[in-house]
PDB file of N, CA and C in Angstrom:
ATOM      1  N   UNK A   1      35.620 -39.978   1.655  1.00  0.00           N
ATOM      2  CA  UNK A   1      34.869 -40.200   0.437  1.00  0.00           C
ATOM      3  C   UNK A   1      35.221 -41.590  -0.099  1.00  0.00           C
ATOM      4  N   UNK A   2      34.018 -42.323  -0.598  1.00  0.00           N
ATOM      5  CA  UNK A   2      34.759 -43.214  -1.258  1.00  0.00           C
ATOM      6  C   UNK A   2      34.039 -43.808  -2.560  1.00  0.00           C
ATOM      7  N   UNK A   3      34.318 -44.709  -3.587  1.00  0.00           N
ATOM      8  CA  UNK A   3      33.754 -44.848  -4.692  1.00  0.00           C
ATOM      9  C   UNK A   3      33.668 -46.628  -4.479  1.00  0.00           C
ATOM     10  N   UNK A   4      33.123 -46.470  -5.603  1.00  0.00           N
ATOM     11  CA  UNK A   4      32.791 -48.112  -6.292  1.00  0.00           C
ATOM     12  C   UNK A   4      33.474 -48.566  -7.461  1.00  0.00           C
ATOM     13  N   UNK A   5      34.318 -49.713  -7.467  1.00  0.00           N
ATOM     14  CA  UNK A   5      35.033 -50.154  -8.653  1.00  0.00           C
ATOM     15  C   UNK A   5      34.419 -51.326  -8.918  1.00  0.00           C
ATOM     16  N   UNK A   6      33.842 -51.434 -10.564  1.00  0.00           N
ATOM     17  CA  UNK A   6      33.141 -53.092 -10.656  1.00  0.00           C
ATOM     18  C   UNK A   6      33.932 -53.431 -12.327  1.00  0.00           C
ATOM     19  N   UNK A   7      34.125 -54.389 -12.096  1.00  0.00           N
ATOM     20  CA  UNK A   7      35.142 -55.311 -13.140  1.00  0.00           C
ATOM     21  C   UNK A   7      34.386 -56.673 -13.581  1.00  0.00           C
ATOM     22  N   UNK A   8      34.292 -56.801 -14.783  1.00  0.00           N
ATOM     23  CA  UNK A   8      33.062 -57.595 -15.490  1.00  0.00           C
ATOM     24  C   UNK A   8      33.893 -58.302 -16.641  1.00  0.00           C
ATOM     25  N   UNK A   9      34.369 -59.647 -16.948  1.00  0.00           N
ATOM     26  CA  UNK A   9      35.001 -60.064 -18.215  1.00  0.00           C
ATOM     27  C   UNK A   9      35.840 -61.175 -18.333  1.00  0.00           C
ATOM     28  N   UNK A  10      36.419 -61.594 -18.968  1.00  0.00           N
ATOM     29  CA  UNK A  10      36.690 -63.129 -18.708  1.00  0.00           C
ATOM     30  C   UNK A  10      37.799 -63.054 -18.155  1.00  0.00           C
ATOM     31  N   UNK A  11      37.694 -64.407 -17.136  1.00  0.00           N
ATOM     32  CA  UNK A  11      39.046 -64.490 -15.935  1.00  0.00           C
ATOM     33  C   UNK A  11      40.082 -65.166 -16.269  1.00  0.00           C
ATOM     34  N   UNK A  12      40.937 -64.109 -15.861  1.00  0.00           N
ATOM     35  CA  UNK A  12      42.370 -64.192 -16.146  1.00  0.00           C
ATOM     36  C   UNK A  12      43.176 -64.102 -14.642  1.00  0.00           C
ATOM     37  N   UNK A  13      44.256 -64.268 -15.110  1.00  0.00           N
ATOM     38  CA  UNK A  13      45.517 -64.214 -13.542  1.00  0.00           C
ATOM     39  C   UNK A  13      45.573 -62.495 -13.640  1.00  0.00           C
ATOM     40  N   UNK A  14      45.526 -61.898 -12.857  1.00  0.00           N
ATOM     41  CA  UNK A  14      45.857 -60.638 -12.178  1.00  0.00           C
ATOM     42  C   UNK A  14      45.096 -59.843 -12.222  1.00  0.00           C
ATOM     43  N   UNK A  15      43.840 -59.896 -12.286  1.00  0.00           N
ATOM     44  CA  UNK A  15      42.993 -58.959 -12.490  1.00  0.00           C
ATOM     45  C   UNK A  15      42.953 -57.904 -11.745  1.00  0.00           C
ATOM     46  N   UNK A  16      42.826 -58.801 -10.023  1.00  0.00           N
ATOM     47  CA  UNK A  16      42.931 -58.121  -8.855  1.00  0.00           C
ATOM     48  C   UNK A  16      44.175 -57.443  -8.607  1.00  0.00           C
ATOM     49  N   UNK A  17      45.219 -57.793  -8.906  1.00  0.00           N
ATOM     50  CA  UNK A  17      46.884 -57.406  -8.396  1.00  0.00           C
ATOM     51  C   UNK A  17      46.444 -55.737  -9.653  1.00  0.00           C
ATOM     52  N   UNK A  18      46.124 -55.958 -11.012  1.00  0.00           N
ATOM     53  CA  UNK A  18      46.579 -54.995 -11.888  1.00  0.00           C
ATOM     54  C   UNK A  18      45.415 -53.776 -11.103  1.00  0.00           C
ATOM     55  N   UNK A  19      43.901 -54.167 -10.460  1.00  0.00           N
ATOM     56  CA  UNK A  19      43.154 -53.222 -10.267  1.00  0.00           C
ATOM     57  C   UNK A  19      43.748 -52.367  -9.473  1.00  0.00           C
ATOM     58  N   UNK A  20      44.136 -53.177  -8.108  1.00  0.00           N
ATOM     59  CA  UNK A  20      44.559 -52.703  -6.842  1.00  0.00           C
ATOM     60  C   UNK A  20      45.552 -51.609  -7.205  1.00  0.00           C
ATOM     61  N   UNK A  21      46.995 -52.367  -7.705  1.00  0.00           N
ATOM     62  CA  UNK A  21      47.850 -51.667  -8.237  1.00  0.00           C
ATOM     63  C   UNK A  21      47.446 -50.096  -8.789  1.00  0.00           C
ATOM     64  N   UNK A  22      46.606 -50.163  -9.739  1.00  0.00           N
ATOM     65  CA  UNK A  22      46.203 -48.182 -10.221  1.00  0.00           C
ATOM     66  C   UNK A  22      45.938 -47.780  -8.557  1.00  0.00           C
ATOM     67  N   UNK A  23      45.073 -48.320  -8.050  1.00  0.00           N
ATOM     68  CA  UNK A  23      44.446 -47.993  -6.633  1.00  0.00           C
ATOM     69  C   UNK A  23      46.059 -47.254  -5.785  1.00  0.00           C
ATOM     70  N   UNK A  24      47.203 -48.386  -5.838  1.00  0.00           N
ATOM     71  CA  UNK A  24      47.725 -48.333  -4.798  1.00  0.00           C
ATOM     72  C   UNK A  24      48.534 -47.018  -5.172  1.00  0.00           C
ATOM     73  N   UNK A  25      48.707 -47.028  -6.902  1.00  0.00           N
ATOM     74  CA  UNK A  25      49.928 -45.736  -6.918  1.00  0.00           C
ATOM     75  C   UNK A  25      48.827 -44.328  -7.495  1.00  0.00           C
ATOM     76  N   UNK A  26      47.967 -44.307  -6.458  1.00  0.00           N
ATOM     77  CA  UNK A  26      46.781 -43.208  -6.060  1.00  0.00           C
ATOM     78  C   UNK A  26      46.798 -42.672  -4.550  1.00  0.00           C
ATOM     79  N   UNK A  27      47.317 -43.568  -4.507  1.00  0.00           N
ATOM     80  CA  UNK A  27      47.186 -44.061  -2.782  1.00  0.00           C
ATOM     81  C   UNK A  27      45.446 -43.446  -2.623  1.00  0.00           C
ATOM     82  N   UNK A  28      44.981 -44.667  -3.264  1.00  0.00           N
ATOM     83  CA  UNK A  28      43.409 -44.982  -2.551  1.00  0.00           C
ATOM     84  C   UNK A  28      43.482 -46.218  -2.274  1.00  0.00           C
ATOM     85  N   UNK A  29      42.948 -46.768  -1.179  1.00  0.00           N
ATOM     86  CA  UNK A  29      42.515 -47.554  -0.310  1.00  0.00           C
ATOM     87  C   UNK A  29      41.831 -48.684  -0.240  1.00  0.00           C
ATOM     88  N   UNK A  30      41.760 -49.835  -1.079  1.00  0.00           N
ATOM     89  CA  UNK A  30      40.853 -50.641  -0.935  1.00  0.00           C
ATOM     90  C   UNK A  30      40.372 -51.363   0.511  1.00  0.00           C
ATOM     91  N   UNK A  31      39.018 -50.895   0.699  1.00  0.00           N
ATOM     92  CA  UNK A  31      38.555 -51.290   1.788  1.00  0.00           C
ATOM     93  C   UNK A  31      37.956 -52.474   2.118  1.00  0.00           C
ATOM     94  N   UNK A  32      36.706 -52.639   0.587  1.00  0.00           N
ATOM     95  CA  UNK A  32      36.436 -54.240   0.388  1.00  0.00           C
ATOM     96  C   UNK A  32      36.455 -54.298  -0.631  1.00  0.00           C
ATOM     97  N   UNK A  33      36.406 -55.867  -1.032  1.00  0.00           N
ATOM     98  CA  UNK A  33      36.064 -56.544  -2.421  1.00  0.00           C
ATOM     99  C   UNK A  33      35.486 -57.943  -2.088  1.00  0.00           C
ATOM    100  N   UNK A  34      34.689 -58.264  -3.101  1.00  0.00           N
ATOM    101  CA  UNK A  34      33.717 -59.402  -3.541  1.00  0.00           C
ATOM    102  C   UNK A  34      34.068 -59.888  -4.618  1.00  0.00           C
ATOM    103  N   UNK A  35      34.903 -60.808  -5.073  1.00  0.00           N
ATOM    104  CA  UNK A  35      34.859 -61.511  -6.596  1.00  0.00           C
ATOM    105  C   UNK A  35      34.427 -62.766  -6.782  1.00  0.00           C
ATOM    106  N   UNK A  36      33.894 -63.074  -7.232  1.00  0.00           N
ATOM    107  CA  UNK A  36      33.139 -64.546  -7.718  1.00  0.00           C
ATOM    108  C   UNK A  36      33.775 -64.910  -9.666  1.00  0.00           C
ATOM    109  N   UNK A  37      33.587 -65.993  -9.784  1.00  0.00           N
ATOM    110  CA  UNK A  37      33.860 -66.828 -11.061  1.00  0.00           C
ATOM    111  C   UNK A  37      32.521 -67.321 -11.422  1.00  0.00           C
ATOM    112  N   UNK A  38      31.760 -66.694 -12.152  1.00  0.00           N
ATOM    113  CA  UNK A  38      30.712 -67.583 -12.844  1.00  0.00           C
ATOM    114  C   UNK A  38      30.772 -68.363 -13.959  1.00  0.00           C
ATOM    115  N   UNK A  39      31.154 -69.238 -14.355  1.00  0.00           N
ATOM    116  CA  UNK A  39      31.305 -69.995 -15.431  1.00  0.00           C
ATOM    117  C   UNK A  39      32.730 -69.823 -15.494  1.00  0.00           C
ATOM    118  N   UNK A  40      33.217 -69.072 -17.067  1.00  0.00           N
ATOM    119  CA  UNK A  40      34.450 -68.781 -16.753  1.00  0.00           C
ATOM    120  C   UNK A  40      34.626 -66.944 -16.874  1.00  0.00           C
ATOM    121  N   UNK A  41      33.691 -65.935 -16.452  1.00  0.00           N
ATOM    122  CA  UNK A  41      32.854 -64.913 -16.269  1.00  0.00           C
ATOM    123  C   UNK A  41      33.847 -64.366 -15.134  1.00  0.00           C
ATOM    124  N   UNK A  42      34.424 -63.164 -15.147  1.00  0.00           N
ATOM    125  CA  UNK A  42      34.942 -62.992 -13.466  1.00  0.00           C
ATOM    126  C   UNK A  42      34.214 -61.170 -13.370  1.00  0.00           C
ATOM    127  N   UNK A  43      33.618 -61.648 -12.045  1.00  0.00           N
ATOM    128  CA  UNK A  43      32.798 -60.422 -11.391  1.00  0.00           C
ATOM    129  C   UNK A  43      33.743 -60.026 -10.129  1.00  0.00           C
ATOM    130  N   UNK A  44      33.906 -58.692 -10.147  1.00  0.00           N
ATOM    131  CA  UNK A  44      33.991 -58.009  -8.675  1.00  0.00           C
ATOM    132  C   UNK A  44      34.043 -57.055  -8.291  1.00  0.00           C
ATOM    133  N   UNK A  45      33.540 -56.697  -7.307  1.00  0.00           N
ATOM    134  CA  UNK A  45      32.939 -55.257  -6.738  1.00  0.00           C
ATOM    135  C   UNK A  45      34.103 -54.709  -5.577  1.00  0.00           C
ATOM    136  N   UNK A  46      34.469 -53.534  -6.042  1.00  0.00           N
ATOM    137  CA  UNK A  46      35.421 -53.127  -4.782  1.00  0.00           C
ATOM    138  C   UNK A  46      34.845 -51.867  -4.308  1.00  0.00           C
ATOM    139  N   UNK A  47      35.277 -51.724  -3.097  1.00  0.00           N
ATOM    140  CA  UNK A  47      34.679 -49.831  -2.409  1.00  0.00           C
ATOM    141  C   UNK A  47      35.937 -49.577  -2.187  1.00  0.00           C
ATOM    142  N   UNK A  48      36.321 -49.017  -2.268  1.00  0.00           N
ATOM    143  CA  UNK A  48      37.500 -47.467  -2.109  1.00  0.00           C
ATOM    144  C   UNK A  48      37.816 -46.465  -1.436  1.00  0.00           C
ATOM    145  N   UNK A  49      38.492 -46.323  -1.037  1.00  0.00           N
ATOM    146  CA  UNK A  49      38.722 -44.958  -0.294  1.00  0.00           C
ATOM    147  C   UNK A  49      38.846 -43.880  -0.911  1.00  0.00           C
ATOM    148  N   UNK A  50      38.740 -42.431  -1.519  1.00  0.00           N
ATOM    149  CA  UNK A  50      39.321 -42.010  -2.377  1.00  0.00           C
ATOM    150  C   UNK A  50      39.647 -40.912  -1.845  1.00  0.00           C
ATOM    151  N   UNK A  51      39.762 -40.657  -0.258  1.00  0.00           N
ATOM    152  CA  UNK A  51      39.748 -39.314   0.634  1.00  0.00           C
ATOM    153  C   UNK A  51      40.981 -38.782   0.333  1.00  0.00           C
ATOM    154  N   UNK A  52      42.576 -39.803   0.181  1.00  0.00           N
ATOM    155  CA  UNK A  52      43.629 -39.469  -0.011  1.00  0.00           C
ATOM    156  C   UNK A  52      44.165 -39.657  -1.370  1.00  0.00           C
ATOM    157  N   UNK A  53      42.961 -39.499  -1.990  1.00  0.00           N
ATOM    158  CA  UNK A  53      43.662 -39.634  -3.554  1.00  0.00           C
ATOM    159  C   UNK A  53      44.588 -38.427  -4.349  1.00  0.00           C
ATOM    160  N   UNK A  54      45.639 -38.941  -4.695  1.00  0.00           N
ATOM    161  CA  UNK A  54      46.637 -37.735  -4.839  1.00  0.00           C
ATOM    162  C   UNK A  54      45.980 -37.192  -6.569  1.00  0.00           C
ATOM    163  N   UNK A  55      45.238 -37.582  -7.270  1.00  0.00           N
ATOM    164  CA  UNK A  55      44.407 -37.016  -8.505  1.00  0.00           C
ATOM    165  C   UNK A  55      42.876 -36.958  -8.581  1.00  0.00           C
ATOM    166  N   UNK A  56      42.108 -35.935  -9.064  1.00  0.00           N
ATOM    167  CA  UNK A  56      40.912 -35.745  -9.143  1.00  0.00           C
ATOM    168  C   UNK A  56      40.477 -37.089  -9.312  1.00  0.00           C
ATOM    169  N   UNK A  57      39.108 -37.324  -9.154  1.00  0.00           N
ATOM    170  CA  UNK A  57      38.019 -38.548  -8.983  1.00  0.00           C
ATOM    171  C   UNK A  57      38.324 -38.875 -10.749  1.00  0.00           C
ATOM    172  N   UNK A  58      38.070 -37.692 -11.526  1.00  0.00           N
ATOM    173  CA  UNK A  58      37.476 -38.121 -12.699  1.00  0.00           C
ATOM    174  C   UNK A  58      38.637 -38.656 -13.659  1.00  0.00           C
ATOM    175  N   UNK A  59      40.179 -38.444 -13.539  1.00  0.00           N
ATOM    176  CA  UNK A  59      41.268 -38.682 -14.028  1.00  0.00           C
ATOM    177  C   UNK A  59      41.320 -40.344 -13.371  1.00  0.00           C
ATOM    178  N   UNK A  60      41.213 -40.890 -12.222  1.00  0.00           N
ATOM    179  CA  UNK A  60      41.626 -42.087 -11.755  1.00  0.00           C
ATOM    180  C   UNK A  60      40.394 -43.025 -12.638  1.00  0.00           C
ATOM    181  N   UNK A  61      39.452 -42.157 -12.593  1.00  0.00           N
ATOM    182  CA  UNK A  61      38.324 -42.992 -13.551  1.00  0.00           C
ATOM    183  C   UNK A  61      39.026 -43.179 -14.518  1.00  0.00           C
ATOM    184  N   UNK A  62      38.940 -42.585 -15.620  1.00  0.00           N
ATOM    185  CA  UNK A  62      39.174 -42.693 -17.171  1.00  0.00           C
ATOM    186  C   UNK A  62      40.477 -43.723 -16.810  1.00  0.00           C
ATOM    187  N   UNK A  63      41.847 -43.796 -15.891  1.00  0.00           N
ATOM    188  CA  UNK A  63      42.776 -44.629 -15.694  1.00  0.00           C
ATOM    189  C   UNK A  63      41.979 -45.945 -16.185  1.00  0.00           C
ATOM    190  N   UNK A  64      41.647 -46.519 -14.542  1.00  0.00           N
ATOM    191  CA  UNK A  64      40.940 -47.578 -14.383  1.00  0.00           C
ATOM    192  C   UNK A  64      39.972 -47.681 -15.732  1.00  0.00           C
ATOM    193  N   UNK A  65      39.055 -47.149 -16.333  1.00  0.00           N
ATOM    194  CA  UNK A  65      38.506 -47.249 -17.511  1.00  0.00           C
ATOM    195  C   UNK A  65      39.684 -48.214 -18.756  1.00  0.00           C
ATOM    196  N   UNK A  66      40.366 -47.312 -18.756  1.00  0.00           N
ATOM    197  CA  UNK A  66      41.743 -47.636 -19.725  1.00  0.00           C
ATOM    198  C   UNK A  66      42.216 -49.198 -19.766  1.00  0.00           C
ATOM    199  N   UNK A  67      42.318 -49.435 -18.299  1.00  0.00           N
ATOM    200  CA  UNK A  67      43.246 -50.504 -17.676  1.00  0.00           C
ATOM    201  C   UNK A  67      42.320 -51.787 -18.062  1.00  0.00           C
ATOM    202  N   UNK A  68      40.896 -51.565 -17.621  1.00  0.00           N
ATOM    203  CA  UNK A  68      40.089 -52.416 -18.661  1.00  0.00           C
ATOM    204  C   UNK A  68      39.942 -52.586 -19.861  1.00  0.00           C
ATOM    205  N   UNK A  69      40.079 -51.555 -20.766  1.00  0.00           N
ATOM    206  CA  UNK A  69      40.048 -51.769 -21.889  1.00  0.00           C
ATOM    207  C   UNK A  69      41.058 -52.551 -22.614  1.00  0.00           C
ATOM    208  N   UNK A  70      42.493 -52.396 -21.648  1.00  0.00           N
ATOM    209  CA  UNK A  70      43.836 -52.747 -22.339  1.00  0.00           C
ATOM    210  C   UNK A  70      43.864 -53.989 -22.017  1.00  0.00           C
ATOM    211  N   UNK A  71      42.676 -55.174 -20.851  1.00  0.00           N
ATOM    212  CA  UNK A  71      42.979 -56.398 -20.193  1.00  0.00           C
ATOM    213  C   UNK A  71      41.734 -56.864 -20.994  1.00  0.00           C
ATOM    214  N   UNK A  72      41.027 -56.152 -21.525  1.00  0.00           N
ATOM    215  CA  UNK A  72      39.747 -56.842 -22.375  1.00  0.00           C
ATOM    216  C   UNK A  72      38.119 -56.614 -21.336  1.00  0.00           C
ATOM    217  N   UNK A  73      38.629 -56.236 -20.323  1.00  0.00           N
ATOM    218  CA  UNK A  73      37.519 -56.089 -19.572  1.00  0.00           C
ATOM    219  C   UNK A  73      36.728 -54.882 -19.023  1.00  0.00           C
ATOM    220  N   UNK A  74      35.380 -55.309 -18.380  1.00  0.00           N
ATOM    221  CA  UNK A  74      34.602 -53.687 -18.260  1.00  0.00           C
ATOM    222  C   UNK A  74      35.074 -53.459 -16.792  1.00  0.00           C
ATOM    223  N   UNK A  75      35.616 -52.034 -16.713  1.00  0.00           N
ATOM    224  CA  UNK A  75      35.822 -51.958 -15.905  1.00  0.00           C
ATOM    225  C   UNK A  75      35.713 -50.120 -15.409  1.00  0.00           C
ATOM    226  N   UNK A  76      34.565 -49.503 -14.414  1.00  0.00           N
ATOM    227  CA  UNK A  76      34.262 -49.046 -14.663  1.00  0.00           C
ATOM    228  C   UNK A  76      34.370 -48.489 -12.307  1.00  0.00           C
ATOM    229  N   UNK A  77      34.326 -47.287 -12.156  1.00  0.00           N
ATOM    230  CA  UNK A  77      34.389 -46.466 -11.091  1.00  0.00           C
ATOM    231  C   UNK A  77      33.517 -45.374 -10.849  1.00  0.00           C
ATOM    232  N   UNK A  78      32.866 -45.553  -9.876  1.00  0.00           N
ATOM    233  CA  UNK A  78      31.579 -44.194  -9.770  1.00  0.00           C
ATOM    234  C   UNK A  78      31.997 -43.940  -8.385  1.00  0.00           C
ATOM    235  N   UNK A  79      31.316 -42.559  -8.029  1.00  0.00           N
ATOM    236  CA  UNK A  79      31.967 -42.192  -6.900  1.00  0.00           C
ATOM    237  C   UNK A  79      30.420 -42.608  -5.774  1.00  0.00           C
ATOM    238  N   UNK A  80      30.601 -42.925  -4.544  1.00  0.00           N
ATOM    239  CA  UNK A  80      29.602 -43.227  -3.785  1.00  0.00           C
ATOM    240  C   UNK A  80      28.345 -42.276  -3.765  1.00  0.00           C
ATOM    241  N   UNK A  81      29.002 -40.715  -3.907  1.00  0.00           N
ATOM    242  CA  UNK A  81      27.661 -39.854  -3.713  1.00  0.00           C
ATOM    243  C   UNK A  81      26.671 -40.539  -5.324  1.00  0.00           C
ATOM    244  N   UNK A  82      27.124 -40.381  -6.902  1.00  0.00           N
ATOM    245  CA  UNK A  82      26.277 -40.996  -7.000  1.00  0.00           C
ATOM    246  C   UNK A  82      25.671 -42.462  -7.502  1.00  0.00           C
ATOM    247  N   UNK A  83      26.448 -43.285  -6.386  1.00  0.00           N
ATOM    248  CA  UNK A  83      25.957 -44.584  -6.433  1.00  0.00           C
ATOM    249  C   UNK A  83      24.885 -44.920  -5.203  1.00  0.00           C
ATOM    250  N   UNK A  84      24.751 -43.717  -4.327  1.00  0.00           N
ATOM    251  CA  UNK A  84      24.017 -43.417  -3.321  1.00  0.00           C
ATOM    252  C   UNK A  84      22.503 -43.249  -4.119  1.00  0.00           C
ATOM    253  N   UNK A  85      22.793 -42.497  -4.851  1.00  0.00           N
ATOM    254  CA  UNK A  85      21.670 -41.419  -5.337  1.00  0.00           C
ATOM    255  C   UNK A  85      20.812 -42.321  -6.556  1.00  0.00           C
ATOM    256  N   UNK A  86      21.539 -43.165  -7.521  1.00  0.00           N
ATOM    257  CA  UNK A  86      21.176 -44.025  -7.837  1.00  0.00           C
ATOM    258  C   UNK A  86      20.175 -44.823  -7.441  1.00  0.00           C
ATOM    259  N   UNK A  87      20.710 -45.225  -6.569  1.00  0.00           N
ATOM    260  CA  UNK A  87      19.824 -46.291  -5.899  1.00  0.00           C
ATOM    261  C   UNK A  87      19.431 -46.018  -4.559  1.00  0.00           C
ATOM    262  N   UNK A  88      18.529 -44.733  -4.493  1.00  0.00           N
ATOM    263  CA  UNK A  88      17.524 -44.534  -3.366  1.00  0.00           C
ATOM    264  C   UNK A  88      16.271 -44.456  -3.441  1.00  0.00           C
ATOM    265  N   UNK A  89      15.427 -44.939  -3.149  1.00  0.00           N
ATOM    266  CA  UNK A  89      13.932 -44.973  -3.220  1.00  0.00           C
ATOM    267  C   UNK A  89      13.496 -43.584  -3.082  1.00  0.00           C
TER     268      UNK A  89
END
């Protein structure tokens, strides 16, 4: 199984180290990521593993939710089934 992590807000040093980090003491998996700098804007999209996640989907959410809120940024986790479903014709 795996989800989508997207992080939206102004760039700072560790964004990536603090995301990963919730990720790593989950032991979920980052598989990829995409971050770009638009202006001074920082975007990035991660996919996840979440097959070996040692807590329900919806508890690591609200985490990661948190972790943005406390760095100033949006930061937000859906699970693939429905980011699938979302966006199917």
């Amino acid at each position: 199984m795996r989800a989508v992590i997207t992080v939206i807000g102004k760039d700072t040093v560790g964004i990536l180290a603090k995301v990963s980090a919730v990720c790593a003491e989950h032991n979920i998996n980052v598989s990829e990521v995409t971050q770009s700098i638009l202006q001074d804007l920082f975007v990035m999209i991660m996919m996840v593993d979440i097959s070996k996640s040692d807590v329900p989907f919806t508890r690591f959410s609200e985490e990661i939710t948190a972790l943005g809120e406390k760095m100033g940024l949006s930061v937000h986790a859906m699970h693939e089934d429905i980011f699938n479903s979302m966006h199917r014709i």
